[in-house]
N, C-alpha and C. Protein backbone atom coordinates (compact mmCIF):
# COMPACT_ATOMS: atom_id res chain seq x y z
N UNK A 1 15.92 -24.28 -29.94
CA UNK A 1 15.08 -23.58 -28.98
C UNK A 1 15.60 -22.16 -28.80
N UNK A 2 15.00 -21.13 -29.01
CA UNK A 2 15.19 -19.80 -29.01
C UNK A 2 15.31 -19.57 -27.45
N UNK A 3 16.20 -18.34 -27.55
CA UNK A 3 16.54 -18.29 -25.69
C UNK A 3 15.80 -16.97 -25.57
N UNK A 4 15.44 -16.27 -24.49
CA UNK A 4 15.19 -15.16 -24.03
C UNK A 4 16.21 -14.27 -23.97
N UNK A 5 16.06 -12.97 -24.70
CA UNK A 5 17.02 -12.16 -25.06
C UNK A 5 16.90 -11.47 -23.95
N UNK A 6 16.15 -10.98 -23.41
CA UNK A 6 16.47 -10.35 -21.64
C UNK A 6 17.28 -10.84 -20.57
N UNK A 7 16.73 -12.38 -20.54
CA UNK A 7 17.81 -13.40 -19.64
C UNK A 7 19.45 -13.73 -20.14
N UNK A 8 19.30 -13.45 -21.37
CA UNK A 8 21.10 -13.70 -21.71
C UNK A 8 21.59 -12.17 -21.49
N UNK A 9 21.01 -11.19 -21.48
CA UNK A 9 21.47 -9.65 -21.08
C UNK A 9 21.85 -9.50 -19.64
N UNK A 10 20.43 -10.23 -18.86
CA UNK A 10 21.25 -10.84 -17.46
C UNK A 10 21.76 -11.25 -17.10
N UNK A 11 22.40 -12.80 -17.53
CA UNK A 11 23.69 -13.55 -17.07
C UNK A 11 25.10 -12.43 -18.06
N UNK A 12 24.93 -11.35 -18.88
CA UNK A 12 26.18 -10.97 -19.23
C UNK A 12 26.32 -9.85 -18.35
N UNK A 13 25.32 -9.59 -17.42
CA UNK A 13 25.36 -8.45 -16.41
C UNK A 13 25.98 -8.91 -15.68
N UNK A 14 25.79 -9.98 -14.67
CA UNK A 14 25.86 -10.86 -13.54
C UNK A 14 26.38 -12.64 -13.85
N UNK A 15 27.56 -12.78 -14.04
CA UNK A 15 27.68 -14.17 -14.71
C UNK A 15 27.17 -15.01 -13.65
N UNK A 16 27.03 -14.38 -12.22
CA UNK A 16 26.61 -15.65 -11.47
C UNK A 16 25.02 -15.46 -11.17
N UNK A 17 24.19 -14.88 -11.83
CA UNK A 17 22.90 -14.41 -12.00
C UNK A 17 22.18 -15.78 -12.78
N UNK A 18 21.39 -15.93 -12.16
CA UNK A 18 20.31 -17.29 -12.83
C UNK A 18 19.31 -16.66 -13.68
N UNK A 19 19.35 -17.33 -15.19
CA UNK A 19 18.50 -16.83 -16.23
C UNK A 19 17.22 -16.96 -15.44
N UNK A 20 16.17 -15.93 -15.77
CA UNK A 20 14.85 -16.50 -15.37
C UNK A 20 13.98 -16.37 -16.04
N UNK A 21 14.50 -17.45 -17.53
CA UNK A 21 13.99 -17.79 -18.46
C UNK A 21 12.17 -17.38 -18.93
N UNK A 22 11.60 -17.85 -18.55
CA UNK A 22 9.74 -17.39 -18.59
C UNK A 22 9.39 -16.42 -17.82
N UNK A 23 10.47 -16.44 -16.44
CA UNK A 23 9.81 -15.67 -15.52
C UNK A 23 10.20 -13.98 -16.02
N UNK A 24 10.77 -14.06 -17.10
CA UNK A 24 11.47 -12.43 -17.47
C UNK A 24 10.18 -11.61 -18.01
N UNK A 25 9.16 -12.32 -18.27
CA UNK A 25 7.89 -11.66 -19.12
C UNK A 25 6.87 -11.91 -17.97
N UNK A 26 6.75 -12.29 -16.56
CA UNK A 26 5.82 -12.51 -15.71
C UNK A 26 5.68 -11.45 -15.16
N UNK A 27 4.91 -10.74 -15.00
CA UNK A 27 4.35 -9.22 -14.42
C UNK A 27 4.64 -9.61 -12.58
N UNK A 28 3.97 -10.86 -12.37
CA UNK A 28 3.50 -11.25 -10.88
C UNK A 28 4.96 -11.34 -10.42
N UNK A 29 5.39 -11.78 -11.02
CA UNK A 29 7.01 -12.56 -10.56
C UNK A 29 7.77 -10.79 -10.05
N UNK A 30 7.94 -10.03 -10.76
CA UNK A 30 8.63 -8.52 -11.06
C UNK A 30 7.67 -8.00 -9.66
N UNK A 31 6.52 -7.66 -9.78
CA UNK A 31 5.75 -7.23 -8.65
C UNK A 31 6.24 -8.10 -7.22
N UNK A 32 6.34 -9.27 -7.11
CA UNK A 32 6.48 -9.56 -6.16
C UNK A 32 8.33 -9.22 -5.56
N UNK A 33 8.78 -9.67 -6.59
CA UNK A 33 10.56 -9.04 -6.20
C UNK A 33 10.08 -7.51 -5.77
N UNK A 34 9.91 -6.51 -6.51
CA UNK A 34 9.74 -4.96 -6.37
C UNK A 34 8.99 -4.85 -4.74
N UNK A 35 8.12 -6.04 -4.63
CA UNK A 35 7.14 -5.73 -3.46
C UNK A 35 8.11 -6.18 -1.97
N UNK A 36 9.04 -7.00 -1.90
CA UNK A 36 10.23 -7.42 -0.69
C UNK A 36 10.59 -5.72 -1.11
N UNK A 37 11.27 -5.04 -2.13
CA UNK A 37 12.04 -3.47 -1.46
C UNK A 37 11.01 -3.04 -0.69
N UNK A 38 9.61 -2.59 -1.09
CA UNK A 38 8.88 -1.88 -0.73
C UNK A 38 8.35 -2.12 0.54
N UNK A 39 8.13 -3.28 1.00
CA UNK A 39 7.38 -3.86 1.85
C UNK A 39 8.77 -3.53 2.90
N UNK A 40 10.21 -3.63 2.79
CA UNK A 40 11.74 -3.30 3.40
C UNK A 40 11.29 -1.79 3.96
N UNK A 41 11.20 -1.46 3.09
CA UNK A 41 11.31 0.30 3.46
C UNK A 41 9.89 1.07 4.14
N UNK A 42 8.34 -0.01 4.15
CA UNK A 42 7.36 0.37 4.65
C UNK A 42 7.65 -0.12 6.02
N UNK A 43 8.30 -0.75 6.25
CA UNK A 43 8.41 -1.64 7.74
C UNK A 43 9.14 -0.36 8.24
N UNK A 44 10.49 -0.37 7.67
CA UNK A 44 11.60 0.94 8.20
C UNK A 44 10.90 2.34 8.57
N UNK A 45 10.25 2.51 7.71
CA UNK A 45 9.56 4.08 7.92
C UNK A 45 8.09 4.14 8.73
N UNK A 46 7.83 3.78 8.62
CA UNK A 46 5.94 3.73 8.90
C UNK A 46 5.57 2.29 9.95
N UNK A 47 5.80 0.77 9.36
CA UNK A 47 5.31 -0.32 10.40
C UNK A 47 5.93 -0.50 11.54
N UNK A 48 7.65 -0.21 11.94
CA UNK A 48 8.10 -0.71 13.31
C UNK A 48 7.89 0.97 13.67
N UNK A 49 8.36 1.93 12.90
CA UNK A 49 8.01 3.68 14.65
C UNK A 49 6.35 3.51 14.37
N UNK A 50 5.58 3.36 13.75
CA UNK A 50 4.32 3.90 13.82
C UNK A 50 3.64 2.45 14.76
N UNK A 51 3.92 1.29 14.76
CA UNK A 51 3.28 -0.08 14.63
C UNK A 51 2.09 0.11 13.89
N UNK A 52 2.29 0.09 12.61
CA UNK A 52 1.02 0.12 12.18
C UNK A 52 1.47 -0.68 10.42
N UNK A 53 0.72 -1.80 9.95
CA UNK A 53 0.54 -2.57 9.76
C UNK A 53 0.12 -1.92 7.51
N UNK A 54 0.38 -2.29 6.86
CA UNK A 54 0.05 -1.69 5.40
C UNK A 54 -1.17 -1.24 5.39
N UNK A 55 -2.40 -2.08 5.43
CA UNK A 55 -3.72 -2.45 5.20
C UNK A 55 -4.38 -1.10 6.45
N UNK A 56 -3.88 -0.86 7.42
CA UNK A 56 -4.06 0.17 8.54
C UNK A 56 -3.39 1.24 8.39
N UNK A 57 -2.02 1.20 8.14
CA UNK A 57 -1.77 2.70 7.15
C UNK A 57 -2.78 3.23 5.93
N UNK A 58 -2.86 2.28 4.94
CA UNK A 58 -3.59 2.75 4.28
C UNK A 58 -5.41 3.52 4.43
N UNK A 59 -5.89 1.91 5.45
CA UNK A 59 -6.73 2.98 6.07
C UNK A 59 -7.26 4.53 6.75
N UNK A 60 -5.91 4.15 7.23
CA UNK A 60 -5.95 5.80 8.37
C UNK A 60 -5.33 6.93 7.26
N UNK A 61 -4.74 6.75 6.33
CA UNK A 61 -4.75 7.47 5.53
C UNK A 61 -6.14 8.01 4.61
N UNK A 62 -6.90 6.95 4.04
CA UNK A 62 -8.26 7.50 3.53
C UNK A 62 -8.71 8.46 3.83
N UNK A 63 -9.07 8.15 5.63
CA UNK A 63 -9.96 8.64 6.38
C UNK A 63 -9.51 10.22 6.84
N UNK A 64 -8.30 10.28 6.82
CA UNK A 64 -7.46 11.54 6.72
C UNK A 64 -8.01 12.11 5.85
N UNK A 65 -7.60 11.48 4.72
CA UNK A 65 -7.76 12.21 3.22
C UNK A 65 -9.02 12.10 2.86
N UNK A 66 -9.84 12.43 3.46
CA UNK A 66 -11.69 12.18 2.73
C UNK A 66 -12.68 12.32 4.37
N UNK A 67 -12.11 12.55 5.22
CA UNK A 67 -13.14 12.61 6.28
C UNK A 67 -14.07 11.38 6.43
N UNK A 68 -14.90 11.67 7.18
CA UNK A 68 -15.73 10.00 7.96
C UNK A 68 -16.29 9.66 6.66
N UNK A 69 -15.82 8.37 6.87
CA UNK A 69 -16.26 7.20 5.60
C UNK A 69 -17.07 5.72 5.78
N UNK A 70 -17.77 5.58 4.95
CA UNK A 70 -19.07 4.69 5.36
C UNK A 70 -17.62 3.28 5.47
N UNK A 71 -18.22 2.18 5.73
CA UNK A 71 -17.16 1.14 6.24
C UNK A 71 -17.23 0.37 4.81
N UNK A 72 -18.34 0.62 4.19
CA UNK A 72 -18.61 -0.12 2.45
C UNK A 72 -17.96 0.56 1.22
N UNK A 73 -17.79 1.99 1.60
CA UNK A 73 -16.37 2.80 0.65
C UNK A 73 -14.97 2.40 1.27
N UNK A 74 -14.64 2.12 2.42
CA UNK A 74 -13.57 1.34 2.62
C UNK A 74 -13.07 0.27 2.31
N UNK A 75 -14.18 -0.56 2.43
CA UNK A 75 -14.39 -2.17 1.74
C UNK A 75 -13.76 -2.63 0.43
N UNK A 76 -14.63 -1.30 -0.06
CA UNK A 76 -14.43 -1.34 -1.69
C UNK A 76 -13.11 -0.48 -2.02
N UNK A 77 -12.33 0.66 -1.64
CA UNK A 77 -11.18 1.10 -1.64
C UNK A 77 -10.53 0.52 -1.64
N UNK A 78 -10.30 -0.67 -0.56
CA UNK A 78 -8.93 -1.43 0.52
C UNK A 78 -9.17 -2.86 -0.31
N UNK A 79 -10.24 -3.30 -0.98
CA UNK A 79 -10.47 -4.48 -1.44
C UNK A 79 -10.28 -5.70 -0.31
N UNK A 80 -11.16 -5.41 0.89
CA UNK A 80 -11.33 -6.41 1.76
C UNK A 80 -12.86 -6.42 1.89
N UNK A 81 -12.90 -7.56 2.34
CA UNK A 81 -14.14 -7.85 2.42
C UNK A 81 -14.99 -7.57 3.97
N UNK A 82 -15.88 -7.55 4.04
CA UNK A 82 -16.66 -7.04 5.41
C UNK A 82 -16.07 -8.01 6.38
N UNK A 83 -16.35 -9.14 6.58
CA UNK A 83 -15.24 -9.23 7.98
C UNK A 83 -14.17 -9.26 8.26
N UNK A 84 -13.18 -9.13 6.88
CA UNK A 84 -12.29 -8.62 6.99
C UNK A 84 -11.83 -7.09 7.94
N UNK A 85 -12.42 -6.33 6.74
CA UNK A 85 -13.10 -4.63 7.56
C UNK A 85 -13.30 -4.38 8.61
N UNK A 86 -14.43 -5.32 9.01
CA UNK A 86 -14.53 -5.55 10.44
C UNK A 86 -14.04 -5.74 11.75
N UNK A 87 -13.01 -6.57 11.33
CA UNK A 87 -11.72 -7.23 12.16
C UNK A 87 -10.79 -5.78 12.72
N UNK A 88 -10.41 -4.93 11.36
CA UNK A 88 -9.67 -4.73 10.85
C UNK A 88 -10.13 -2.87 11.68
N UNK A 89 -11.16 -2.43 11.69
CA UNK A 89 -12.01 -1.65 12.31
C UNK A 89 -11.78 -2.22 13.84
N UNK A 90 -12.19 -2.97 14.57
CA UNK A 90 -11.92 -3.52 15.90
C UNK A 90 -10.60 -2.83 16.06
N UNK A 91 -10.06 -3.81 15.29
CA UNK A 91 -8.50 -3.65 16.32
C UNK A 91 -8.07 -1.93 16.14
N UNK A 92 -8.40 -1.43 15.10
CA UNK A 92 -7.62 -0.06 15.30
C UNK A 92 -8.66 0.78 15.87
N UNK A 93 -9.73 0.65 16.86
CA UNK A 93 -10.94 0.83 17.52
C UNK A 93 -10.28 0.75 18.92
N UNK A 94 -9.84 -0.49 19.14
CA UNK A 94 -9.44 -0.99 20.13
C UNK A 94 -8.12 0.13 20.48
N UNK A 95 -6.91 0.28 19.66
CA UNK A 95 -5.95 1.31 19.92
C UNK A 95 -6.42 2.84 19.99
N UNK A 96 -7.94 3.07 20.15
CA UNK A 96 -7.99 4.26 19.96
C UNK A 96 -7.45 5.05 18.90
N UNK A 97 -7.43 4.46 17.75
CA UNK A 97 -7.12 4.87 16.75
C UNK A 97 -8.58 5.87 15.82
N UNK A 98 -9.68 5.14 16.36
CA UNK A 98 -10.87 5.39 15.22
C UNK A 98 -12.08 5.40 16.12
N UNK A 99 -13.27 5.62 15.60
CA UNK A 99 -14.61 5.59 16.02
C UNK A 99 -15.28 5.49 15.25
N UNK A 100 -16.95 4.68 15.43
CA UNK A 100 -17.88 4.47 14.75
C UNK A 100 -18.90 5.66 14.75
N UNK A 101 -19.22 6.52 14.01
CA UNK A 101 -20.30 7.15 14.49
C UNK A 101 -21.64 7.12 13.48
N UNK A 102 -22.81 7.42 14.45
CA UNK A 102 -24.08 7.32 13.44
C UNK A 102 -23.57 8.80 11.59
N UNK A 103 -23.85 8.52 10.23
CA UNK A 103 -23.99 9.16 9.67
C UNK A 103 -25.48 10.19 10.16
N UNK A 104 -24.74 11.25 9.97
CA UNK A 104 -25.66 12.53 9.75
C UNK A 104 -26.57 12.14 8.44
N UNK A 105 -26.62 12.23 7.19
CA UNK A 105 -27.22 11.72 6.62
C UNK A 105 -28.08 10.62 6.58
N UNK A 106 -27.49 9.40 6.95
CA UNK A 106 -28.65 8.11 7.16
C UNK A 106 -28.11 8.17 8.46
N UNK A 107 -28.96 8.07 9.43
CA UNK A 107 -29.09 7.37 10.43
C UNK A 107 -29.22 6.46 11.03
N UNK A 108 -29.24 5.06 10.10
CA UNK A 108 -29.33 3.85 10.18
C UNK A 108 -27.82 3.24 9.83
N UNK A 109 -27.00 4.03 9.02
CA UNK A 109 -25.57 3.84 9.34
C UNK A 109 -24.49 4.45 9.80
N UNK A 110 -23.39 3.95 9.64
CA UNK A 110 -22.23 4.28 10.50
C UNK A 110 -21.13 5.00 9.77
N UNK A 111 -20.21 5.66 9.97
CA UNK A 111 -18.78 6.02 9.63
C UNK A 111 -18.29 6.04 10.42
N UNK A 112 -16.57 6.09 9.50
CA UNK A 112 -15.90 5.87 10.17
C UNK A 112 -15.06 6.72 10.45
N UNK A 113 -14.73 7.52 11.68
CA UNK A 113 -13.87 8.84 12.05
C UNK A 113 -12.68 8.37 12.73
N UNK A 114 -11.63 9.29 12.36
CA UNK A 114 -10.45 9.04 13.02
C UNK A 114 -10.82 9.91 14.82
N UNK A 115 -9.79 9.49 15.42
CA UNK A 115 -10.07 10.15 16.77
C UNK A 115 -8.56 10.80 16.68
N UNK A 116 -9.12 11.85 17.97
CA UNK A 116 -7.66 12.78 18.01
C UNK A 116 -5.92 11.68 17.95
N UNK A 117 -5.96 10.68 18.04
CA UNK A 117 -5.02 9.84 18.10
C UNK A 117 -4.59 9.62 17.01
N UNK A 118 -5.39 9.09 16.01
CA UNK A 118 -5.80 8.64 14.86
C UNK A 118 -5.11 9.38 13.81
N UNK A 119 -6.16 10.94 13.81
CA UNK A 119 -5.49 11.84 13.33
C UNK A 119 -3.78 12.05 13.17
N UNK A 120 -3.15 12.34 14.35
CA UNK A 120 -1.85 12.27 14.75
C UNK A 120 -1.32 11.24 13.71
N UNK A 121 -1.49 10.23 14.31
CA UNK A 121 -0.77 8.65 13.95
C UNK A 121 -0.89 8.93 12.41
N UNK A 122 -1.99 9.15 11.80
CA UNK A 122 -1.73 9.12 10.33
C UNK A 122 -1.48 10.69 9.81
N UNK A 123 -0.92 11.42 10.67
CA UNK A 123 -0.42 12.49 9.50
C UNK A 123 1.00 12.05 9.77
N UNK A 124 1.67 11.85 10.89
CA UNK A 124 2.77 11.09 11.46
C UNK A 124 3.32 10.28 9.96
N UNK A 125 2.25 9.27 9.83
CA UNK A 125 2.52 8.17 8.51
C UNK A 125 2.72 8.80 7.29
N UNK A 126 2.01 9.67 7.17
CA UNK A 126 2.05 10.73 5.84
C UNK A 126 3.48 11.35 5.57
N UNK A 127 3.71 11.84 6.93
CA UNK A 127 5.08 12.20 6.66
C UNK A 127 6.18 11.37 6.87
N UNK A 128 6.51 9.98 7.29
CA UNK A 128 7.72 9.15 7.24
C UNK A 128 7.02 8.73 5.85
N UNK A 129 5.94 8.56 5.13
CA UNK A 129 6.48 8.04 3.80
C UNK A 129 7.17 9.27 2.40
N UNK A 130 7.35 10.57 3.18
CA UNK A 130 8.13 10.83 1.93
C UNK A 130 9.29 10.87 1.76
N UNK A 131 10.19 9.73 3.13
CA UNK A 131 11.18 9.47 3.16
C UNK A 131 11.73 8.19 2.63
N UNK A 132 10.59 7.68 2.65
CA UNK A 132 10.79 6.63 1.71
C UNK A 132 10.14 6.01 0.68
N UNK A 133 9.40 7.10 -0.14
CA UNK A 133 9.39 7.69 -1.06
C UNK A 133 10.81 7.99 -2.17
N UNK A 134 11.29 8.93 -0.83
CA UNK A 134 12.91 9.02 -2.15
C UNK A 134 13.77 8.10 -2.23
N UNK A 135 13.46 7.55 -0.84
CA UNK A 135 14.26 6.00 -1.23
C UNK A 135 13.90 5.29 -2.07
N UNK A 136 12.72 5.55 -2.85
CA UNK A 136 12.28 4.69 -4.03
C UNK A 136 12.58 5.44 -5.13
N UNK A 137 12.70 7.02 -4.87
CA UNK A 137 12.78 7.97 -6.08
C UNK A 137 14.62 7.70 -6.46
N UNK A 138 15.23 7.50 -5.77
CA UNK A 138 16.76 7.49 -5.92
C UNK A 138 16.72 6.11 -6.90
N UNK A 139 15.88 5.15 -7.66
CA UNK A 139 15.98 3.90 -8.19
C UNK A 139 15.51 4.33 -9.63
N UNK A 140 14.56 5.55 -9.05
CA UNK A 140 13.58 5.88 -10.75
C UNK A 140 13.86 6.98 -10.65
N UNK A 141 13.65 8.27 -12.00
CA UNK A 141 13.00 9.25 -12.53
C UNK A 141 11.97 9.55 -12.14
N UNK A 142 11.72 10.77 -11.89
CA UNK A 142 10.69 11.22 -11.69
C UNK A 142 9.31 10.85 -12.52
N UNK A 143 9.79 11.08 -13.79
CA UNK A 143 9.09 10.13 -14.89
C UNK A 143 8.49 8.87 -14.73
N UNK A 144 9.74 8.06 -14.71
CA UNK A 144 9.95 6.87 -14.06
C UNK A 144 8.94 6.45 -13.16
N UNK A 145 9.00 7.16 -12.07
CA UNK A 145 8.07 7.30 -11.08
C UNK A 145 6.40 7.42 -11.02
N UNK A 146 6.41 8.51 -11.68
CA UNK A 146 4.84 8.26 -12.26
C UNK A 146 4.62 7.84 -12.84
N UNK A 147 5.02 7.19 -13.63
CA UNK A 147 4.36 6.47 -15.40
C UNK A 147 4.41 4.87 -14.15
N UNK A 148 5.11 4.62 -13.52
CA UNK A 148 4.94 3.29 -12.99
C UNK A 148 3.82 3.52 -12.03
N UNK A 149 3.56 4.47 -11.43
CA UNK A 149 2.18 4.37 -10.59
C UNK A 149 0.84 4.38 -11.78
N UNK A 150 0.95 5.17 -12.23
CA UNK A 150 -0.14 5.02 -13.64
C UNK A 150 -0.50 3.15 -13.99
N UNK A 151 1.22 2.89 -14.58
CA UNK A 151 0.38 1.23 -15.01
C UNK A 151 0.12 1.03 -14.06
N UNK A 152 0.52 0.77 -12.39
CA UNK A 152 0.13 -0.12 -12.02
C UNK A 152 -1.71 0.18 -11.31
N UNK A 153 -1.93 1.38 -11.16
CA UNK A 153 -3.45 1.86 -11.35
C UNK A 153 -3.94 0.88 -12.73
N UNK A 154 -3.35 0.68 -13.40
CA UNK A 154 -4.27 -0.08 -14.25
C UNK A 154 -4.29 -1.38 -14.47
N UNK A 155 -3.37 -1.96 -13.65
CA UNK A 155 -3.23 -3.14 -13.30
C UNK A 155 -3.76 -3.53 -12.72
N UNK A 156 -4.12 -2.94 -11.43
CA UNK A 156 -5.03 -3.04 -9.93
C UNK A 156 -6.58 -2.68 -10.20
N UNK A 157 -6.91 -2.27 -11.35
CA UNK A 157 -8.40 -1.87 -11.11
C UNK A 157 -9.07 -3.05 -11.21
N UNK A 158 -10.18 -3.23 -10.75
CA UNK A 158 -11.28 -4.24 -10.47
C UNK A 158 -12.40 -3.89 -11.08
């Protein structure tokens, strides 16, 4: 039985390191380890000073970055589904974070605007992530760095 030449490179790194035999070629397995740092350092910077939550950073970021947005370009951005969205709209509604307003264009629907709070809170977020940012840049190259946002844009498309 042929062994995995990555996993015996690991136990000669780490003798007390557990081969992880199949799992050395699993994309999901690597993403999910990589995703505990990231998810470490989004809590540190942005979820406990901001209280604000991935899926709601990312929101209030859009809306920053693109002005009032129908709730069905969010949908489809954030890859949640409408009552998801919905929910998800409430509660940061509820913090005075956001507002619904009629579109100027159709008048039969809605966008979605940050409120003077809103605003704040997510340029706030904008700037604690380029602190940890370099806490991710101190692991990679700059290179490094982008070429891994690239695949994983192409990993993630739908």
């Amino acid at each position: 039985m042929a062994r995995d030449p990555a996993s015996a490179v690991e136990r000669s790194a780490d003798p007390s390191a557990l081969s992880l035999g199949p799992l050395s070629g699993v994309l999901g397995y690597h993403l999910a380890q990589a995703s505990v740092t990231t998810d470490d350092l989004f809590e540190r910077y942005i979820g406990q000073p901001l209280g604000l939550r991935k899926v709601e950073y990312s929101l209030l970021v859009l809306i920053l970055a693109n002005g009032p947005l129908a709730p069905k370009r969010l949908s489809k951005a954030l890859a949640l589904s409408a009552p998801n969205l919905t929910m998800l709209l409430d509660r940061l509604q509820q913090r005075g974070l956001l507002s619904r307003e009629r579109s100027q264009v159709d008048r039969r629907s809605q966008n979605v605007v940050l409120t003077e709070e809103g605003q704040r809170i997510a340029r706030a977020s904008v700037d604690a992530a380029s602190p940890m940012e370099w806490a991710l840049l101190d692991r990679l190259s700059r290179a490094e760095h982008a070429m891994l946002i690239e695949l994983l844009r192409k990993v993630a498309v739908r």
